[in-house]
Each structure stands twice: as structure tokens, then as C-alpha cells.
N, C-alpha and C. Protein backbone atom coordinates (compact mmCIF):
# COMPACT_ATOMS: atom_id res chain seq x y z
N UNK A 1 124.39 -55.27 25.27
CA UNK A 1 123.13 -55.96 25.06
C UNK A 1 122.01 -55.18 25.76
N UNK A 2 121.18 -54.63 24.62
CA UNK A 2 119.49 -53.94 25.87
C UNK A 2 118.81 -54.89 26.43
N UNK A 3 118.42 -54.57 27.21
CA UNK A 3 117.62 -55.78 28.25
C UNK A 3 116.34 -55.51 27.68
N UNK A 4 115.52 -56.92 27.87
CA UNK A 4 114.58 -57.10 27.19
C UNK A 4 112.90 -56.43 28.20
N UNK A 5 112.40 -56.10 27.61
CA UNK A 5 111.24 -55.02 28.08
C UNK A 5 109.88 -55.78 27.77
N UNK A 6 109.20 -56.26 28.67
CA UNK A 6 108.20 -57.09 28.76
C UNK A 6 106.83 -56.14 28.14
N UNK A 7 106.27 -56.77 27.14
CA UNK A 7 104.95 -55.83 26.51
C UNK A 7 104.18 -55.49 27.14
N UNK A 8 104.01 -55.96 28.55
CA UNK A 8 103.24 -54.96 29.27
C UNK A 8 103.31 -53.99 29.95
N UNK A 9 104.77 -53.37 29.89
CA UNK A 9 105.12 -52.33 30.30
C UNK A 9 105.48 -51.24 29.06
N UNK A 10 105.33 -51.55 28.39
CA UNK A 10 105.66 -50.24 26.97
C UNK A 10 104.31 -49.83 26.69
N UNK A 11 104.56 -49.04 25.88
CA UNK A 11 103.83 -48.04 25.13
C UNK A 11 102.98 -48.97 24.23
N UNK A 12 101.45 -48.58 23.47
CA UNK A 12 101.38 -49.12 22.10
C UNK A 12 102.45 -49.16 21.34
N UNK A 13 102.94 -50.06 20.78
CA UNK A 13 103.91 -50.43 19.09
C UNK A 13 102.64 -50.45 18.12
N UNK A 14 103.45 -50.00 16.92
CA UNK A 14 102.58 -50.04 15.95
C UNK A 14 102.82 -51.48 15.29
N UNK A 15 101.24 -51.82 14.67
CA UNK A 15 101.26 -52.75 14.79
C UNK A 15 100.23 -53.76 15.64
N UNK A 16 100.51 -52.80 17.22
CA UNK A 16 99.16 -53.83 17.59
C UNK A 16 98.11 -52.74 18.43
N UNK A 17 97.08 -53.10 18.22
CA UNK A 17 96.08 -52.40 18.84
C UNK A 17 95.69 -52.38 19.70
N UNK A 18 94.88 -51.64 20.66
CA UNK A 18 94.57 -51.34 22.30
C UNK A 18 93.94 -52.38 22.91
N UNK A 19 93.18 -53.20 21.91
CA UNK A 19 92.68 -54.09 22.54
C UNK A 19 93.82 -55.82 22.98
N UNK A 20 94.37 -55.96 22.06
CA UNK A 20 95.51 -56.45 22.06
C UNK A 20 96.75 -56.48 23.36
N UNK A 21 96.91 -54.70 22.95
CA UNK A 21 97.81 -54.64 24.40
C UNK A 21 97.45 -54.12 25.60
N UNK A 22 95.77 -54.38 25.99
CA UNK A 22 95.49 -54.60 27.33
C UNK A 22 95.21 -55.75 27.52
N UNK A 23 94.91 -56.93 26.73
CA UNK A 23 94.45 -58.18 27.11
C UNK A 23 96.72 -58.63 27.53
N UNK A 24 97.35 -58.20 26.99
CA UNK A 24 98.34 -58.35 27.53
C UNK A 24 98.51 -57.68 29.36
N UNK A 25 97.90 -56.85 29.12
CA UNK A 25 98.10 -56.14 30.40
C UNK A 25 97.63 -56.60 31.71
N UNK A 26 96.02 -57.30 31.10
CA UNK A 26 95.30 -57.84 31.60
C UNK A 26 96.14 -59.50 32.24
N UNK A 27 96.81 -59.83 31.30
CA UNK A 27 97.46 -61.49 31.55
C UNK A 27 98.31 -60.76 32.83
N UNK A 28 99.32 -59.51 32.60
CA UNK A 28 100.17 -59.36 33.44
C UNK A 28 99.65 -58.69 35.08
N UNK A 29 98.74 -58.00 34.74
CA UNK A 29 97.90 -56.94 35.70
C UNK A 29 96.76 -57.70 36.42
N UNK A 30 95.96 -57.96 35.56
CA UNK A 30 94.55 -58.25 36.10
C UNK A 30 94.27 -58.75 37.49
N UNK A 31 95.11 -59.86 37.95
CA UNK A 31 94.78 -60.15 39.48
C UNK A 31 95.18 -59.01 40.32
N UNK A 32 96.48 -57.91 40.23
CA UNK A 32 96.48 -57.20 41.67
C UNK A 32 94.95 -56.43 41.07
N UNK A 33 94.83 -56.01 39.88
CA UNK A 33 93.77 -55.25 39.85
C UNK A 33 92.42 -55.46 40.29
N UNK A 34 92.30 -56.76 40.89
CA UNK A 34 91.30 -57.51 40.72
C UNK A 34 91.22 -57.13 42.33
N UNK A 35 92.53 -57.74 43.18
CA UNK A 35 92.88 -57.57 43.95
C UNK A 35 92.69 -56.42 44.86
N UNK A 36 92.93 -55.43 44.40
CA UNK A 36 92.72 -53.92 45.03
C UNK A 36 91.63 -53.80 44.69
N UNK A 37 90.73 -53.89 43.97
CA UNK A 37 89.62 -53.65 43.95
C UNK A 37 88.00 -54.47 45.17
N UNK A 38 89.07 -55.80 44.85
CA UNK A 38 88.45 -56.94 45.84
C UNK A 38 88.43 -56.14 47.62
N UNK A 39 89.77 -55.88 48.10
CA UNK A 39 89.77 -55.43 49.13
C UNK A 39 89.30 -54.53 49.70
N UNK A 40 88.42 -53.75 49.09
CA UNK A 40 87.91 -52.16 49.16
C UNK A 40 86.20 -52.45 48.81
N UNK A 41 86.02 -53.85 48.08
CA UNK A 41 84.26 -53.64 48.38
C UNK A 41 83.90 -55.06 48.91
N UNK A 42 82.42 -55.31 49.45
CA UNK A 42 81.67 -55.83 49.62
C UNK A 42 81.84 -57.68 49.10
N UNK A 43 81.40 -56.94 47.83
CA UNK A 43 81.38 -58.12 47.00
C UNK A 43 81.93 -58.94 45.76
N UNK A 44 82.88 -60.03 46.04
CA UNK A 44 83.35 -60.30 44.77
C UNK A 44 82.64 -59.92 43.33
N UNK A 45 81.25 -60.37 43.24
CA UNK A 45 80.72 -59.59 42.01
C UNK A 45 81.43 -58.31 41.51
N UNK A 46 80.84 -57.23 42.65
CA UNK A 46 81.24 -55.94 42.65
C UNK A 46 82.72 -55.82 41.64
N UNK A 47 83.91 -56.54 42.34
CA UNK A 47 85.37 -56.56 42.24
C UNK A 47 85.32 -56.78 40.54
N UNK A 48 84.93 -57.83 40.06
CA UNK A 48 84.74 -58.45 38.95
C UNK A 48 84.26 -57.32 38.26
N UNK A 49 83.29 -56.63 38.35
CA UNK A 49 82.57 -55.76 37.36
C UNK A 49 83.47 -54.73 37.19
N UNK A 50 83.91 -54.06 38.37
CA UNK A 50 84.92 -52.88 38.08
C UNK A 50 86.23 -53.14 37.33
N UNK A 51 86.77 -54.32 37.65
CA UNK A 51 87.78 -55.11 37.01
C UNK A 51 87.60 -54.82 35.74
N UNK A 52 86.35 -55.42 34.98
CA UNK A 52 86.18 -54.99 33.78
C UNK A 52 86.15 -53.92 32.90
N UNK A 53 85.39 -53.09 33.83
CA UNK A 53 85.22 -51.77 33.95
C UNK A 53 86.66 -50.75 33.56
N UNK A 54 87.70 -50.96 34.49
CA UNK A 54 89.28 -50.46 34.52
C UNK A 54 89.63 -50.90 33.25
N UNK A 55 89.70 -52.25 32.87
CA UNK A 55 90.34 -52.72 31.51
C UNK A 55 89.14 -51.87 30.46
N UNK A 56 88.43 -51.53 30.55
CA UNK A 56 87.95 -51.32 29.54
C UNK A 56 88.18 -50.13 28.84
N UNK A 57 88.22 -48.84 29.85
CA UNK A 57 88.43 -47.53 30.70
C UNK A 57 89.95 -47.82 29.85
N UNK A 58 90.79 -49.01 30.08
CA UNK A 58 92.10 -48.74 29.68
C UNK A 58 92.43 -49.11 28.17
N UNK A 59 90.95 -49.90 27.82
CA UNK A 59 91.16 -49.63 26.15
C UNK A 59 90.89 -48.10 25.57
N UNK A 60 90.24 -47.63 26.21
CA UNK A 60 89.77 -46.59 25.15
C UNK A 60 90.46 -45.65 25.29
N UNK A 61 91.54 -45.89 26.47
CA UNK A 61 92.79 -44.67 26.64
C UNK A 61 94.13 -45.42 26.61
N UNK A 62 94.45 -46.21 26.28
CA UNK A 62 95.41 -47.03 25.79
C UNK A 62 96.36 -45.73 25.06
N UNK A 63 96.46 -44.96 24.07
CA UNK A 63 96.75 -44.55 23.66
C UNK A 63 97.96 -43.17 23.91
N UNK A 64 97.01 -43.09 25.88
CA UNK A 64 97.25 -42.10 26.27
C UNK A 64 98.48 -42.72 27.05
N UNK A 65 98.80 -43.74 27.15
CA UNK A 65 99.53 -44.46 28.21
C UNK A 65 101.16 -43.92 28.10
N UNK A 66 102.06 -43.69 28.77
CA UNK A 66 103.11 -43.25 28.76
C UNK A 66 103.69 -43.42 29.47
N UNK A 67 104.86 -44.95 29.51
CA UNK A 67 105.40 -45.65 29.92
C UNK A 67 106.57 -45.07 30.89
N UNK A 68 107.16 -43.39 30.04
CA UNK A 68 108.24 -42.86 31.16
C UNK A 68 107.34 -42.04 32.14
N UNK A 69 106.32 -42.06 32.21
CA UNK A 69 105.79 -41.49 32.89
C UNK A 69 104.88 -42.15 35.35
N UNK A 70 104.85 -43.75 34.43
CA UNK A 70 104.43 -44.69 35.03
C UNK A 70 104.11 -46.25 34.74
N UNK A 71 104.78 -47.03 35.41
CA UNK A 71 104.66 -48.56 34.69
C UNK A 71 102.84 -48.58 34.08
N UNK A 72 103.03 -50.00 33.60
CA UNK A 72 101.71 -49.98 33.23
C UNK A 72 100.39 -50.58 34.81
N UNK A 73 101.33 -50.98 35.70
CA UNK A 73 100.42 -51.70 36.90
C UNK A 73 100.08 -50.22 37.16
N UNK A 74 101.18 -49.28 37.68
CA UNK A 74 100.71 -47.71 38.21
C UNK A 74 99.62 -47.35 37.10
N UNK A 75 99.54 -47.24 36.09
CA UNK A 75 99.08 -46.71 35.29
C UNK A 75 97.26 -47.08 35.46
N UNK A 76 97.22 -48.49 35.19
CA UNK A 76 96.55 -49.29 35.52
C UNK A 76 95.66 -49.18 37.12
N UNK A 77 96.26 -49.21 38.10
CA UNK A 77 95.37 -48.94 39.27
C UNK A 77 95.13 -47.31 39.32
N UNK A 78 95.71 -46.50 38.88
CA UNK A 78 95.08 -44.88 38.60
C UNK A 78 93.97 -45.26 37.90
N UNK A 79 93.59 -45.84 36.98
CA UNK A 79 92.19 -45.95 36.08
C UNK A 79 91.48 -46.89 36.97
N UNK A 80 91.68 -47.81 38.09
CA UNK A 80 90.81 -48.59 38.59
C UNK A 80 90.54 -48.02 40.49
N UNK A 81 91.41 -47.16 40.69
CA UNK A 81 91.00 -46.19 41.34
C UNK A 81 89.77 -45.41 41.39
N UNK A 82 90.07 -44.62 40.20
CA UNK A 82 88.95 -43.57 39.33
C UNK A 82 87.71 -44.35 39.30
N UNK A 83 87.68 -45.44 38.55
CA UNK A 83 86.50 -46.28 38.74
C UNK A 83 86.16 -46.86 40.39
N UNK A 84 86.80 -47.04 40.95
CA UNK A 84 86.50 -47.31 42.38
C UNK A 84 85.75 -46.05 42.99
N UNK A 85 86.15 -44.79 42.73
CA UNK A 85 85.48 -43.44 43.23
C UNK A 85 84.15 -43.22 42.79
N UNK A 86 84.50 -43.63 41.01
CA UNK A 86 82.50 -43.60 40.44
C UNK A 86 81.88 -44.78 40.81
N UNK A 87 82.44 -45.53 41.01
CA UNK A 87 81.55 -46.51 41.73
C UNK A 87 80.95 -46.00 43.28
N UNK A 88 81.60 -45.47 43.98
CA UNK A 88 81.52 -45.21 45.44
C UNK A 88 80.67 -44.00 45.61
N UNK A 89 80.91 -43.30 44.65
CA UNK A 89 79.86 -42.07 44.34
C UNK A 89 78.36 -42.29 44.05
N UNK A 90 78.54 -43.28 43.28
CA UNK A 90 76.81 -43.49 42.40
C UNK A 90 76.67 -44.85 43.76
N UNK A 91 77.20 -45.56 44.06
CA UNK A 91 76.15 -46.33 45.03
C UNK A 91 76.08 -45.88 46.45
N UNK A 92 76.63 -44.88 47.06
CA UNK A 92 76.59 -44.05 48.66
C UNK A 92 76.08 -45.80 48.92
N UNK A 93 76.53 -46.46 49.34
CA UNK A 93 76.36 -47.95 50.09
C UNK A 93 77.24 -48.12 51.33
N UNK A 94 77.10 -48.62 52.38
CA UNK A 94 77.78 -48.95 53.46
C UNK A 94 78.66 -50.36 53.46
N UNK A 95 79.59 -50.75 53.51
CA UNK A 95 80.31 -51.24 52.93
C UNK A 95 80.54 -52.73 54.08
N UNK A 96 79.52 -54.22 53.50
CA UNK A 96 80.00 -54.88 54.59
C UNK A 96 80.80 -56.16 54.05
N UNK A 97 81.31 -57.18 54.33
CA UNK A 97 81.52 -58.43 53.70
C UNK A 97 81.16 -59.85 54.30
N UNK A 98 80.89 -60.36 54.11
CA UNK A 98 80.07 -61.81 54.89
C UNK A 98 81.04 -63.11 54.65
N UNK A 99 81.12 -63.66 55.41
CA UNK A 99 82.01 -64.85 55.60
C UNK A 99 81.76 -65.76 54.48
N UNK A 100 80.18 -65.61 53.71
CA UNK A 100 79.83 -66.43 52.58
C UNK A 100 80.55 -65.83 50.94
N UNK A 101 81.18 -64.26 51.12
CA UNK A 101 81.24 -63.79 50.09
C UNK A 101 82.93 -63.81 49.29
N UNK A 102 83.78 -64.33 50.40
CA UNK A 102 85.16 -64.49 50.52
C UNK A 102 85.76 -65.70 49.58
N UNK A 103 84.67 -66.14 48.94
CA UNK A 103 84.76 -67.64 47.72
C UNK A 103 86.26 -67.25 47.15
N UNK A 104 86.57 -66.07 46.62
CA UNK A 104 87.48 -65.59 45.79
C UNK A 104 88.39 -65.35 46.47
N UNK A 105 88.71 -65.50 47.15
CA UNK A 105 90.11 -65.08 48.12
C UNK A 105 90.82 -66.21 47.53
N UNK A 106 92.16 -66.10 46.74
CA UNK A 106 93.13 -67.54 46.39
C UNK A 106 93.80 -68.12 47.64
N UNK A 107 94.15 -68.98 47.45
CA UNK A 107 94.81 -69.65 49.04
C UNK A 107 96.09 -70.72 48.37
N UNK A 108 96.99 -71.22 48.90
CA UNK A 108 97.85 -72.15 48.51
C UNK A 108 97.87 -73.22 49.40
N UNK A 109 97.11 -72.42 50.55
CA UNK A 109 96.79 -74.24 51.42
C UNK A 109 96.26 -75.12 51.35
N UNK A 110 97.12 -76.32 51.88
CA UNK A 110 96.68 -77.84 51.42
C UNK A 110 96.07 -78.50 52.06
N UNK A 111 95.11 -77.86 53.05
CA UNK A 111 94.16 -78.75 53.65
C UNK A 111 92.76 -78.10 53.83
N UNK A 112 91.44 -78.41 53.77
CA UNK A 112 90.42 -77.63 53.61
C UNK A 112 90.29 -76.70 55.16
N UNK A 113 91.13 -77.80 56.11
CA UNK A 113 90.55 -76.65 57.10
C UNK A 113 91.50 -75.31 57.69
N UNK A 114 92.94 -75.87 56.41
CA UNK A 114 93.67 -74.13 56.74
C UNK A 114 93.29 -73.42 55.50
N UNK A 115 92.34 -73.85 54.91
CA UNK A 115 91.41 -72.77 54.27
C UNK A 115 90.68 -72.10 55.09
N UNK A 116 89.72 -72.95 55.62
CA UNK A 116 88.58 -72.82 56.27
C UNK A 116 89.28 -71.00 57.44
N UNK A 117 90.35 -71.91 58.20
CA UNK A 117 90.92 -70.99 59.09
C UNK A 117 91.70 -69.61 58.59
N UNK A 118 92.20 -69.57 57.01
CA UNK A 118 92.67 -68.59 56.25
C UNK A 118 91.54 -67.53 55.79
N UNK A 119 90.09 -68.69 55.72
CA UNK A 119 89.08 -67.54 55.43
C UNK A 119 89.01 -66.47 56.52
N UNK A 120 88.87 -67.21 57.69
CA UNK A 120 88.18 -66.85 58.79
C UNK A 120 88.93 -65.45 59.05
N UNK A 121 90.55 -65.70 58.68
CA UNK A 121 91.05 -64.44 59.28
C UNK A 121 91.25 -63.35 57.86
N UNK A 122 90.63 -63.86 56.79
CA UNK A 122 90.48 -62.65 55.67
C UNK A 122 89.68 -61.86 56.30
N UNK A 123 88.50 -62.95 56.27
CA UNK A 123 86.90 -62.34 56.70
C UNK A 123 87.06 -61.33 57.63
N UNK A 124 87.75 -61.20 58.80
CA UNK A 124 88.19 -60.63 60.19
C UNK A 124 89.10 -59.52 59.94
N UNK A 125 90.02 -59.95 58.87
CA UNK A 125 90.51 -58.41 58.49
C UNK A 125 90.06 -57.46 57.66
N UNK A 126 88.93 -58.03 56.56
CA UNK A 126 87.93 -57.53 56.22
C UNK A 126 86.81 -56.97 56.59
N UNK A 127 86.57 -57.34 57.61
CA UNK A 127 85.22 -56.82 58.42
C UNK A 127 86.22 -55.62 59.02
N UNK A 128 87.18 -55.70 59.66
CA UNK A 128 88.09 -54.52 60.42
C UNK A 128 88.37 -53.65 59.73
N UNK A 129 88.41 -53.69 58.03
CA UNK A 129 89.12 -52.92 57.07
C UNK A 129 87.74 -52.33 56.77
N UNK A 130 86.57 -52.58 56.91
CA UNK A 130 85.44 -51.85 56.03
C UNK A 130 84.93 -50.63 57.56
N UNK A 131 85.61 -51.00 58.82
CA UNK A 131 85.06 -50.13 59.57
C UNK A 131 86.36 -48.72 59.46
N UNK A 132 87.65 -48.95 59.14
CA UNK A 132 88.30 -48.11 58.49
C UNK A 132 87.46 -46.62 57.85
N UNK A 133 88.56 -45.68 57.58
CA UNK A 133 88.48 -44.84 56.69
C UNK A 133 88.66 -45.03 55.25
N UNK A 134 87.67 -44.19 54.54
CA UNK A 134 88.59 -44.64 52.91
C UNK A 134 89.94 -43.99 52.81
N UNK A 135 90.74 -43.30 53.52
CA UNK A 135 92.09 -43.17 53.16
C UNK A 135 92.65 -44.43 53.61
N UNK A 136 92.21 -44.94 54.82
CA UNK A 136 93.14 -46.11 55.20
C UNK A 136 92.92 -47.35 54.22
N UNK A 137 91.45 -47.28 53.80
CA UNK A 137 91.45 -48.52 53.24
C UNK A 137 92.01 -48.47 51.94
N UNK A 138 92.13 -47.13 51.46
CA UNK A 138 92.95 -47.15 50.00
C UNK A 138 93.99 -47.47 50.37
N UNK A 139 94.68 -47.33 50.94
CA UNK A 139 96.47 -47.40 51.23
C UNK A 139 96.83 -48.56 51.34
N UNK A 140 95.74 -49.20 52.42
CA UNK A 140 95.97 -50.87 52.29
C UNK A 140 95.98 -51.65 51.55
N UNK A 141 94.88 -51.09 50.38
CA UNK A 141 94.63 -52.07 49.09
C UNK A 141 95.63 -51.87 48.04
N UNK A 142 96.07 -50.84 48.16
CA UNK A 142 97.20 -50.41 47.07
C UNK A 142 98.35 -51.20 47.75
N UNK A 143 98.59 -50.85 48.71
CA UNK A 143 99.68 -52.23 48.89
C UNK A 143 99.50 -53.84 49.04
N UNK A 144 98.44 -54.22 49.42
CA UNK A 144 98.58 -55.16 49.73
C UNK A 144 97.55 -56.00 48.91
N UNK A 145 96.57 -55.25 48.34
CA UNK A 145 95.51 -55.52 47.27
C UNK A 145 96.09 -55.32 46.21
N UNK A 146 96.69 -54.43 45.93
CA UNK A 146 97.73 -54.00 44.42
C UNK A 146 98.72 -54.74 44.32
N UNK A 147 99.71 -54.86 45.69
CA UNK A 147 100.87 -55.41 45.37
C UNK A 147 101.74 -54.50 44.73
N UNK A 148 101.48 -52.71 45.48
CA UNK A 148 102.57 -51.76 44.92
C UNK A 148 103.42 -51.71 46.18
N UNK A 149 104.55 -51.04 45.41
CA UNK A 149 105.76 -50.43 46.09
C UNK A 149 105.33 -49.29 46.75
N UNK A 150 105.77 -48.24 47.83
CA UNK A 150 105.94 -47.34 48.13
C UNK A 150 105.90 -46.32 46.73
N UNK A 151 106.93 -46.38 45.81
CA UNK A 151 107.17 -45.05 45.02
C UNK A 151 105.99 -44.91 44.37
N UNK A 152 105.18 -46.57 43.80
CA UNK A 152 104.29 -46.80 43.35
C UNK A 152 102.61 -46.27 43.08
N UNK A 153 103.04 -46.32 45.20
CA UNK A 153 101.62 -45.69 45.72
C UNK A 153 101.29 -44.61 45.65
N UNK A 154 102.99 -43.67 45.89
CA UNK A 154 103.32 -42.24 46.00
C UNK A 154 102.83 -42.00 44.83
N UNK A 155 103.11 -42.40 43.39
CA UNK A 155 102.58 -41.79 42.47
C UNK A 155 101.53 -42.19 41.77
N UNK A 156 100.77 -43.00 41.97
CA UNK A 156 99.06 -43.23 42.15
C UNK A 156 98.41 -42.13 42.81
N UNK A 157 98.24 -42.02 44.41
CA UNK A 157 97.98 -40.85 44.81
C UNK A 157 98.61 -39.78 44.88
N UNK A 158 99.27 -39.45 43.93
CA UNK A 158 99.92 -37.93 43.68
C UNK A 158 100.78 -37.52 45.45
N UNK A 159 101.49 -37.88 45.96
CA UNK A 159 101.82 -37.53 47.12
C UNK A 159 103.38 -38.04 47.15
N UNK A 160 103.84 -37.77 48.19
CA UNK A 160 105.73 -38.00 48.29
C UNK A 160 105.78 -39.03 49.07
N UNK A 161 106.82 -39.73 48.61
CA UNK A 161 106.74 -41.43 49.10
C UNK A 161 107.23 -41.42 51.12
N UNK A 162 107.60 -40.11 51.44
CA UNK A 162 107.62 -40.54 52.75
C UNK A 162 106.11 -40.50 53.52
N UNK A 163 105.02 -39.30 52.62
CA UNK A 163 103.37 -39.37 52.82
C UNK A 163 102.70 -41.03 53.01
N UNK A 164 103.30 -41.58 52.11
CA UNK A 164 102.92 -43.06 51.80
C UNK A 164 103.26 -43.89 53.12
N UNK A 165 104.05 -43.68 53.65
CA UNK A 165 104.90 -44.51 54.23
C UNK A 165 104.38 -44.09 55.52
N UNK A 166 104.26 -42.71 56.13
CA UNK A 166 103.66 -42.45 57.26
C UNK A 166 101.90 -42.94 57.34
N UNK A 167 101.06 -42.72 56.73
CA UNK A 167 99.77 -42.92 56.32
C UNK A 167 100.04 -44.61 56.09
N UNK A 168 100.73 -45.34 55.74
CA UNK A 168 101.01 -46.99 55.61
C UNK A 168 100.73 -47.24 56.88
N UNK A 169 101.81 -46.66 57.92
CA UNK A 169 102.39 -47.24 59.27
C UNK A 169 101.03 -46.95 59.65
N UNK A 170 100.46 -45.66 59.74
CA UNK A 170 99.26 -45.41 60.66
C UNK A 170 97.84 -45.92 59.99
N UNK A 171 97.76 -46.29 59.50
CA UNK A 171 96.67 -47.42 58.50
C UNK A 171 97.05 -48.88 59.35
N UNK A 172 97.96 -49.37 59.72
CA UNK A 172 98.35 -50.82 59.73
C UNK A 172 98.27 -50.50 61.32
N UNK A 173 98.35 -49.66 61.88
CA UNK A 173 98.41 -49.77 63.13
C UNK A 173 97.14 -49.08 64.25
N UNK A 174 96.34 -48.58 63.20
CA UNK A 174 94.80 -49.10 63.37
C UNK A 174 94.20 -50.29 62.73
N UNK A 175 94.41 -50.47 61.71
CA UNK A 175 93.99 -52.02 61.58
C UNK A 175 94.46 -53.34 63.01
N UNK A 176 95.45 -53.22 63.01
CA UNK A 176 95.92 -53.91 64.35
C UNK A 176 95.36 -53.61 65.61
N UNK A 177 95.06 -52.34 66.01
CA UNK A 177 93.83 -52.26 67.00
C UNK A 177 92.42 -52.88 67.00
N UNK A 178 92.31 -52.83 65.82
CA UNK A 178 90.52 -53.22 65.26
C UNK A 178 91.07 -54.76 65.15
N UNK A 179 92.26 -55.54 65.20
CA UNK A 179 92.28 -56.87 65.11
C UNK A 179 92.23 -57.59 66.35
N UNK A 180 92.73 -56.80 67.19
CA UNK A 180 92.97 -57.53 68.84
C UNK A 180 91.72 -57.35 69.64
């Protein structure tokens, strides 16, 4: 029996079109994408626009996509990467986040004030993450904004998964200085 292969990890089939199988991609993808993107700027707006931006970027190269090459999430944060760089290029902006701008952070807690207290310590690792480097803060968001694996990250940024893993540890363990 072949095991069954979820449409958002294949190739176009003929049959359906790019727009089609990124709004699939989008059902399966869209929050880490949203996600990694969220963690690396300012402003939810911001996150949202590039969001769009990546899916869109991934219709018009849909075509190019090549499934033995990289899932479609890898595939997917390489194009919302790229857009994270032209974004970062054309606005040279200093990068802050405000305790008012964190609306979008999801939460599963059931009381408003371990929200309240869940913001507080986004906000706090956010404010710590924007005084970061952009290598550190990419690494963080790809894991923890993406929700990739190690091999994942390794082959997003073109590098060998023990690179990932050293640059992880030493990312997380300046963030942990900047937290205490």
C-alpha cells in the first residue's frame, strides 16, 4: 500500500493550477509563515503584508517548485525569507515592537490575565530579539517562528545541519542573557 501524500507537499498535478495549489499551501503553511515573518518585524501589519507577498511570490513560481528537492514549508519560507531581505533592504528601519502591537500573538490560555502575563513575556522576548543580530534573529524565527527542523533550517540557509545547530545554541544563549 503507498502512503498517502498530502497536496501540499507535491508538485503541481495537472489539472490544478498555481493558484489553487498555494491556497492549499496557504491552509497548510500560512501560519508558521506568518509566524516567521511575525517574529523578525515590528509590526503585525508588516507580517501580514509580506505573508501575502511570499504566497504570491509562490504563485507565480509555483511551477518551479520541486518537491524532491524540498518540502513545500522549506520551499515556502526560502520565498518568505527573500521577501523578508527586500523588505529589510528598501525600508533600512530600526526594528522595535510595543506591548500595544502583540494583538496577534495566538494564546490557548484560559484566563485574560495569563494572557495578559503571556503577552508580557512575548513582548520581553521580543524587545530582546530585535536588539539581536539578523543572523540570530533569523535562526530563531526559522525555528521557532517557522516551526522548522534542524535539516529544515540547514537547507533554507544553504549551510550543514551541525552550522544550524551551533548558531541555534549560540542565538538562544544570548537571547537568555538579554532575558535575565
Amino acid at each position: 500500500m503507498s502512503p498517502v501524500i498530502h497536496p501540499a507537499h507535491t508538485a503541481p498535478a495537472a489539472g490544478i493550477g498555481p493558484e489553487q495549489l498555494c491556497a492549499q499551501w496557504y491552509e497548510a503553511h500560512g501560519v508558521a509563515i506568518y509566524n516567521y515573518l511575525r517574529f523578525q518585524l515590528a509590526s503585525p501589519d508588516e507580517a501580514e503584508d509580506l505573508t501575502a507577498e511570499a504566497f504570491l511570490r509562490a504563485v507565480r513560481a509555483a511551477d518551479r517548485f520541486d518537491p524532491s528537492k524540498a518540502s513545500a514549508l522549506t520551499w515556502l519560507l526560502t520565498i518568505a525569507r527573500h521577501v523578508l531581505i527586500d523588505h529589510v533592504r528598501s525600508a533600512k528601519v530600526r526594528r522595535h515592537v510595543g506591548l500595544d502591537e502583540l494583538r496577534d500573538l495566538p494564546t490557548d490560555a484560559p484566563s485574560p490575565e495569563e494572557r495578559m502575563l503571556q503577552r508580557e513575556a512575548m513582548a520581553r522576548v521580543l524587545d530582546a530579539m530585535a536588539t539581536m543580530s539578523a543572523e540570530d534573529r533569523e535562526i530563531l524565527s526559522l525555528r521557532f517562528g517557522g516551526e522548522l527542523e534542524i535539516p529544515e533550517i540547514a537547507a533554507t540557509l544553504g549551510v550543514r545541519a551541525g552550522t544550524v545547530r551551533t548558531r541555534l545554541w549560540r542565538a538562544l544563549e544570548r537571547l537568555r542573557e538579554r532575558l535575565t
